[in-house]
N, C-alpha and C. Protein backbone atom coordinates (compact mmCIF):
# COMPACT_ATOMS: atom_id res chain seq x y z
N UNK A 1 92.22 224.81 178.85
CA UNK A 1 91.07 224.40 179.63
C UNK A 1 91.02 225.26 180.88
N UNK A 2 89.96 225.88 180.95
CA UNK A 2 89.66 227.10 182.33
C UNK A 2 89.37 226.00 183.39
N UNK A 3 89.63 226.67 184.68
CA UNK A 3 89.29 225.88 185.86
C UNK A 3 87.91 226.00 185.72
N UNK A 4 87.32 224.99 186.77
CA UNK A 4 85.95 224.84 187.35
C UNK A 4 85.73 225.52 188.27
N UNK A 5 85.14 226.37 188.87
CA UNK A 5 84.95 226.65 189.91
C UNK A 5 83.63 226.10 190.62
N UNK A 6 84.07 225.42 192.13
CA UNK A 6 82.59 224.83 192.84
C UNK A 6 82.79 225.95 194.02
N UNK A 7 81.79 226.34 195.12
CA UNK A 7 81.38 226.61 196.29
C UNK A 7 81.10 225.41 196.97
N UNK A 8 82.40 224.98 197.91
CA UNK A 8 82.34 223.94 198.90
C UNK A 8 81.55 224.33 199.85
N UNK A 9 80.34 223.84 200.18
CA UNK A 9 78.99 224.47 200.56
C UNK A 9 78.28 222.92 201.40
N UNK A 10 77.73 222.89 202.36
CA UNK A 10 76.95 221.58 202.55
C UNK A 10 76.15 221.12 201.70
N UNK A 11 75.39 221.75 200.49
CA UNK A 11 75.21 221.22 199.12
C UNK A 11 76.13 220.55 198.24
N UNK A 12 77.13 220.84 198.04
CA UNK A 12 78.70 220.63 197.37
C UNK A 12 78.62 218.95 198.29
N UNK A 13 78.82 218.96 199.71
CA UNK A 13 79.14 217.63 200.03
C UNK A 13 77.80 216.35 200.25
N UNK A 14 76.87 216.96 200.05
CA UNK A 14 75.45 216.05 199.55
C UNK A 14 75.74 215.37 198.90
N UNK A 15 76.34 216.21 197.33
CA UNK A 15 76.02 216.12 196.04
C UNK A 15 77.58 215.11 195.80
N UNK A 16 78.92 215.34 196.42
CA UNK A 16 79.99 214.68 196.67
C UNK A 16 79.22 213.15 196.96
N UNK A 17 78.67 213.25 198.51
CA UNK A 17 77.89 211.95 198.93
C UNK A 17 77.41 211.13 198.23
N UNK A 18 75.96 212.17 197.30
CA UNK A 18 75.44 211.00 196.68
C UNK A 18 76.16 210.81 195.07
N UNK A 19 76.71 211.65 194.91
CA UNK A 19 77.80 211.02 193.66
C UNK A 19 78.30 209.62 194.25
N UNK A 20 79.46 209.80 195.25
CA UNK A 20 79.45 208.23 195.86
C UNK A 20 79.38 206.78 196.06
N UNK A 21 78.13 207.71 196.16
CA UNK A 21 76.95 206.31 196.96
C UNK A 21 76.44 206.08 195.47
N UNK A 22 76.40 206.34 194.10
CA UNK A 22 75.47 205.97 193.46
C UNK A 22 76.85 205.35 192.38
N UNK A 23 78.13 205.87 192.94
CA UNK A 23 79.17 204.57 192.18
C UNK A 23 78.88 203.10 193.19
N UNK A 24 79.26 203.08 194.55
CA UNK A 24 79.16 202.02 194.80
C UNK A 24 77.90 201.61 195.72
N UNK A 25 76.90 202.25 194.69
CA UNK A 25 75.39 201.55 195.57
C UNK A 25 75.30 200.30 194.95
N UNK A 26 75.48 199.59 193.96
CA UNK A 26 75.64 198.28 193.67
C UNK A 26 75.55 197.38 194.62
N UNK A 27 76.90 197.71 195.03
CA UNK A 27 77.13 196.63 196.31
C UNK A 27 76.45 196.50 197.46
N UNK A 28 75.88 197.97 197.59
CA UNK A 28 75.50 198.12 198.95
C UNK A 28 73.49 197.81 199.34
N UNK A 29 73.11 198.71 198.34
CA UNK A 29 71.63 198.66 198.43
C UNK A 29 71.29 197.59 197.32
N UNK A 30 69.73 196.79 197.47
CA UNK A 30 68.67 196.14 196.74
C UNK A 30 68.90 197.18 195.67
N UNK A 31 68.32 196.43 194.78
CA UNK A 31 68.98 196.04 193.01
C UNK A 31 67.92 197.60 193.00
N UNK A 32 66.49 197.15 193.46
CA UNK A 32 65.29 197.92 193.12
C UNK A 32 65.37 199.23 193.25
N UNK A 33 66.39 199.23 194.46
CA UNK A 33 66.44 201.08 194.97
C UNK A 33 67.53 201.76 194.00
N UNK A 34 68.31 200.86 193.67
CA UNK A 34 69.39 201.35 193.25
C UNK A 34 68.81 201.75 191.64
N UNK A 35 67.62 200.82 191.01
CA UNK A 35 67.27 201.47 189.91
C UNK A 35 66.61 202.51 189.86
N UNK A 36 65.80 202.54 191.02
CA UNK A 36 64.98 203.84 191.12
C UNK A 36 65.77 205.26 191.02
N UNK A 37 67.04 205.15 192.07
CA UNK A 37 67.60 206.40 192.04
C UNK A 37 68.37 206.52 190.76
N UNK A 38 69.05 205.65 190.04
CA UNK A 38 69.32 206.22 188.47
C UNK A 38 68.62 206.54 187.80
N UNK A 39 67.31 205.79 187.67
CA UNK A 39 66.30 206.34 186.98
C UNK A 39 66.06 208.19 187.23
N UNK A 40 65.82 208.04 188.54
CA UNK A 40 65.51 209.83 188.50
C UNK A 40 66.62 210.64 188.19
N UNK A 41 67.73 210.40 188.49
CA UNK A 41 69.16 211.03 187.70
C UNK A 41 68.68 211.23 186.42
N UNK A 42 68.34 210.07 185.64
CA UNK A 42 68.54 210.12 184.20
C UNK A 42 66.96 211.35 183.95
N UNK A 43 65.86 210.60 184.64
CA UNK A 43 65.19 211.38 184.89
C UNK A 43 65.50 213.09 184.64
N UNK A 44 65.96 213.40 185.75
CA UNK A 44 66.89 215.08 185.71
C UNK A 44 67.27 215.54 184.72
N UNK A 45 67.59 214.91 183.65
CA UNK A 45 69.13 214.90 182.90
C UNK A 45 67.97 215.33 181.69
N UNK A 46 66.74 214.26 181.35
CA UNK A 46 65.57 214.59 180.31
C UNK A 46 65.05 215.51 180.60
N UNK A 47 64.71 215.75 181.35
CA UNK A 47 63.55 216.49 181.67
C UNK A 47 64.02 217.79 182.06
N UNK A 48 65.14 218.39 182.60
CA UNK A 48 65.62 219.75 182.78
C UNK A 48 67.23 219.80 182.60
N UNK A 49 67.63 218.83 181.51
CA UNK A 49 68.66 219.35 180.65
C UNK A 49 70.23 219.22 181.73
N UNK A 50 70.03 218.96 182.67
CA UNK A 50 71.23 219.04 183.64
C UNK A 50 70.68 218.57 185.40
N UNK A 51 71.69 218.98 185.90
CA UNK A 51 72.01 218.70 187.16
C UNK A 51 71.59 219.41 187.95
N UNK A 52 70.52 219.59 188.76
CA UNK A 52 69.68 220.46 189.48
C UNK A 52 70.32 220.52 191.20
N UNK A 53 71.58 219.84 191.45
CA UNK A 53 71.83 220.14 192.49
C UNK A 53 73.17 221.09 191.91
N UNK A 54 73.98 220.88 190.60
CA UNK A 54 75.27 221.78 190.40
C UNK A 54 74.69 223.72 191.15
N UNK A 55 73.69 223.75 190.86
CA UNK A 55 73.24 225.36 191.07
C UNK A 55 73.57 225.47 192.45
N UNK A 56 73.20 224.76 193.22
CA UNK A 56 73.19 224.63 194.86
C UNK A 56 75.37 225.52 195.39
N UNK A 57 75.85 224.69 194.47
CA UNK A 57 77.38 224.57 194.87
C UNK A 57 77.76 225.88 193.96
N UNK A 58 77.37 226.67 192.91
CA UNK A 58 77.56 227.65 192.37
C UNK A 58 78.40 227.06 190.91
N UNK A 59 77.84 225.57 190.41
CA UNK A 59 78.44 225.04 189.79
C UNK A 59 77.49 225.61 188.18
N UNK A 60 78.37 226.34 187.80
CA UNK A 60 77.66 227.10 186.37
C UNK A 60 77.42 225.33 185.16
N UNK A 61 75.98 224.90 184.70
CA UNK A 61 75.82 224.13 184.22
C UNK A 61 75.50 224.41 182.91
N UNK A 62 75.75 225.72 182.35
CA UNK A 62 75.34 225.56 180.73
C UNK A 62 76.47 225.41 179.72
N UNK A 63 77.59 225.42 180.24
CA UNK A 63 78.65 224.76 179.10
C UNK A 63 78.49 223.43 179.55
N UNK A 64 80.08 222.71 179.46
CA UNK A 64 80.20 221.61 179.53
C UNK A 64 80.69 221.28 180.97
N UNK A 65 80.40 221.61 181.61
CA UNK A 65 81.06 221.65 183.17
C UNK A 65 80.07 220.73 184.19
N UNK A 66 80.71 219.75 184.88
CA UNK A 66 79.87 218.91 185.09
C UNK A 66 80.34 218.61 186.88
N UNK A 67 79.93 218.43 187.30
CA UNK A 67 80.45 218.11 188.57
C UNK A 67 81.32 216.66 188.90
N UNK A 68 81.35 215.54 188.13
CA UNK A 68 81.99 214.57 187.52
C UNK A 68 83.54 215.26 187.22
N UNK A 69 83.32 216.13 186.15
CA UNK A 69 84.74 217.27 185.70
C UNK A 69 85.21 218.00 186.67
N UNK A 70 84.66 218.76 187.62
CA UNK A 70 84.87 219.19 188.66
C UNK A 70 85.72 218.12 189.73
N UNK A 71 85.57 217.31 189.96
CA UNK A 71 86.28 216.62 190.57
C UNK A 71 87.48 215.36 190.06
N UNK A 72 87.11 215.49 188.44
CA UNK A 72 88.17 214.58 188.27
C UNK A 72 89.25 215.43 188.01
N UNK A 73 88.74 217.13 187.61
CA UNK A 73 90.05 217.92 187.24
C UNK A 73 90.80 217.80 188.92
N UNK A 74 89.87 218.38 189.88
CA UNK A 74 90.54 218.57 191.32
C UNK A 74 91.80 217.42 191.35
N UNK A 75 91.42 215.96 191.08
CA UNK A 75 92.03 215.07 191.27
C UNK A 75 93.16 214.95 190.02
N UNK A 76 93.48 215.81 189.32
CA UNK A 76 94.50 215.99 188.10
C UNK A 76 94.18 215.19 186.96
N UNK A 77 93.04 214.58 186.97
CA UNK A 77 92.65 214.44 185.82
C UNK A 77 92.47 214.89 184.55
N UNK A 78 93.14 215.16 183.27
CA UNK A 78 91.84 216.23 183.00
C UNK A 78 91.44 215.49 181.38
N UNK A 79 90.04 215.58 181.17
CA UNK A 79 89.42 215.06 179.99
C UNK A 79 88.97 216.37 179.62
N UNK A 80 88.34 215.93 178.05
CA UNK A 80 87.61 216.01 177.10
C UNK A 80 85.79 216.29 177.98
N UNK A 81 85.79 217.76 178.22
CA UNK A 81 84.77 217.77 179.12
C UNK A 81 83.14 217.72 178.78
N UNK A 82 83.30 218.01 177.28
CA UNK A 82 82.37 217.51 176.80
C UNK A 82 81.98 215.71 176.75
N UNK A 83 82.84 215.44 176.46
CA UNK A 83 83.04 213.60 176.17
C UNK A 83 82.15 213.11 177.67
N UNK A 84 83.37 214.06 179.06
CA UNK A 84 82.37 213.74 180.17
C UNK A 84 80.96 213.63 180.98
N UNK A 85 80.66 215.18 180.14
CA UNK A 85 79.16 215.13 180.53
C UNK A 85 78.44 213.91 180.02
N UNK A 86 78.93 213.79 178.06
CA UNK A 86 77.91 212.92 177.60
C UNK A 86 77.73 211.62 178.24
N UNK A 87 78.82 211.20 178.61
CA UNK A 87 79.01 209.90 179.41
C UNK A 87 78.33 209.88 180.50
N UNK A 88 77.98 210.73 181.05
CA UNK A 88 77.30 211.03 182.62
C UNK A 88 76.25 210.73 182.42
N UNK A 89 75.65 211.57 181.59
CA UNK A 89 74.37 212.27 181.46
C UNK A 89 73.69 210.88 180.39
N UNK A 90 74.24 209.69 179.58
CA UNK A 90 73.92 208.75 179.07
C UNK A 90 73.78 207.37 179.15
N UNK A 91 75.38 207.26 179.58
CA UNK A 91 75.18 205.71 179.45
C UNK A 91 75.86 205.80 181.48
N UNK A 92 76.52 206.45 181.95
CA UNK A 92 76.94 205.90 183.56
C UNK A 92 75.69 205.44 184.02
N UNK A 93 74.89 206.32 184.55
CA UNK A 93 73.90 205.19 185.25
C UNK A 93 73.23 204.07 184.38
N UNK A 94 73.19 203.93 183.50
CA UNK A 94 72.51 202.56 182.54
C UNK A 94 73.60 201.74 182.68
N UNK A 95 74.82 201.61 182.89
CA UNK A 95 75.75 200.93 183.43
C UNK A 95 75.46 200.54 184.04
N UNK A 96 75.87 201.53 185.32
CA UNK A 96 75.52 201.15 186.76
C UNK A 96 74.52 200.40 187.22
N UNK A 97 73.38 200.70 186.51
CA UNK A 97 72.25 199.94 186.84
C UNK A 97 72.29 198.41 186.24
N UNK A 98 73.03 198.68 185.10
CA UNK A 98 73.39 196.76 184.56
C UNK A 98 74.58 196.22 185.73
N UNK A 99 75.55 196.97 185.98
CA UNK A 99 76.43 196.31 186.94
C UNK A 99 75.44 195.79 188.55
N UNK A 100 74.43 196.92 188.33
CA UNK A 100 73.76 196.23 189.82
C UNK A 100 72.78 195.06 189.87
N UNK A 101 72.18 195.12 188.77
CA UNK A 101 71.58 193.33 188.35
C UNK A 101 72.53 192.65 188.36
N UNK A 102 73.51 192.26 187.06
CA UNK A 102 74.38 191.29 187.32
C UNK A 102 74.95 191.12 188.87
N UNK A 103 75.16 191.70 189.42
CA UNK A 103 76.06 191.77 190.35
C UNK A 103 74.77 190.67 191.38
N UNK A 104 73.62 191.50 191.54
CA UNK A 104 72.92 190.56 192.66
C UNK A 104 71.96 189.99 191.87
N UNK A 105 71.02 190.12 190.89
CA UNK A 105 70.33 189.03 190.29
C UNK A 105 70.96 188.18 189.36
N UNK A 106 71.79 188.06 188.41
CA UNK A 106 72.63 187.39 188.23
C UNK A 106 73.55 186.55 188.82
N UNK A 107 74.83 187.02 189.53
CA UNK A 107 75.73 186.35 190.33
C UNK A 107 75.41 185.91 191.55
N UNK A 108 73.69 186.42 191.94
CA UNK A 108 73.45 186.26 193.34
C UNK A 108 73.59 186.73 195.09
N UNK A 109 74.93 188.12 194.39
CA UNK A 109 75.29 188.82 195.33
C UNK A 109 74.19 189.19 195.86
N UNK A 110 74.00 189.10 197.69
CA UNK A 110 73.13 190.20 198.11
C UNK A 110 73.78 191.56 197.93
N UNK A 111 73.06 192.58 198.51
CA UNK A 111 73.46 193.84 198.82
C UNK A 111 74.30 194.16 200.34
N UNK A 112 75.62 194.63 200.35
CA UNK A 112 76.27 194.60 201.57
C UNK A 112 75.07 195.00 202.93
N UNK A 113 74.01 196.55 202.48
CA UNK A 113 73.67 197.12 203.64
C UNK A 113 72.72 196.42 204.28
N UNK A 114 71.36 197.63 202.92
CA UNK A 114 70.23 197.16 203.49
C UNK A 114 69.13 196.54 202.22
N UNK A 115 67.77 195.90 202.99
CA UNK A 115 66.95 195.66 201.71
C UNK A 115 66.81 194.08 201.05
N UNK A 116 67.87 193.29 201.79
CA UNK A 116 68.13 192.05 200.94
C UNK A 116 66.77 191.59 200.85
């Protein structure tokens, strides 16, 4: 397995950010925002095949190289990097977005921030 190479770039830590924020926006933002922004992820993902901020960081997106992989290798992880994209690019935010209903229309949780 070849390394990844990223350009740690103020794009690179956006894209770090809103990676993030869109694991634990659940907790934090209204159910509504939080679907909106997976939606346009998934959005991205149909409609131009990949990740339109990886280019920003010099993150080459036509193999299997994902910025997800990029950082779980950093962290000594290392998967099946195909397996990862598909997971990204399919079912994580449709997750996420079921963990963020249950979580506050279901169980009743508000949202920690903002929006309640």
């Amino acid at each position: 397995m070849t390394n990844i190479a990223s350009k740690v770039n103020p794009v690179f830590w956006l894209h770090l950010i809103l990676t993030m924020t869109s694991l634990v926006g659940p907790f934090l933002f209204s159910w509504y925002l939080m679907l909106i922004a997976y939606s346009i992820v998934l959005l991205q993902f149909f409609f131009f095949g990949r990740c339109l901020m990886n280019e920003g960081h010099n993150l080459d997106d036509d193999g299997d190289d994902t910025f997800y992989a990029y950082l779980l290798e950093k962290l000594g992880f290392n998967f099946d990097r195909k397996k990862v994209r598909g997971f990204v690019r399919s079912w994580l935010y449709a997750v996420l977005a079921g963990i963020c209903i249950l979580w506050q229309l279901v169980l009743g949780y508000p949202p920690l921030l903002f929006f309640k």
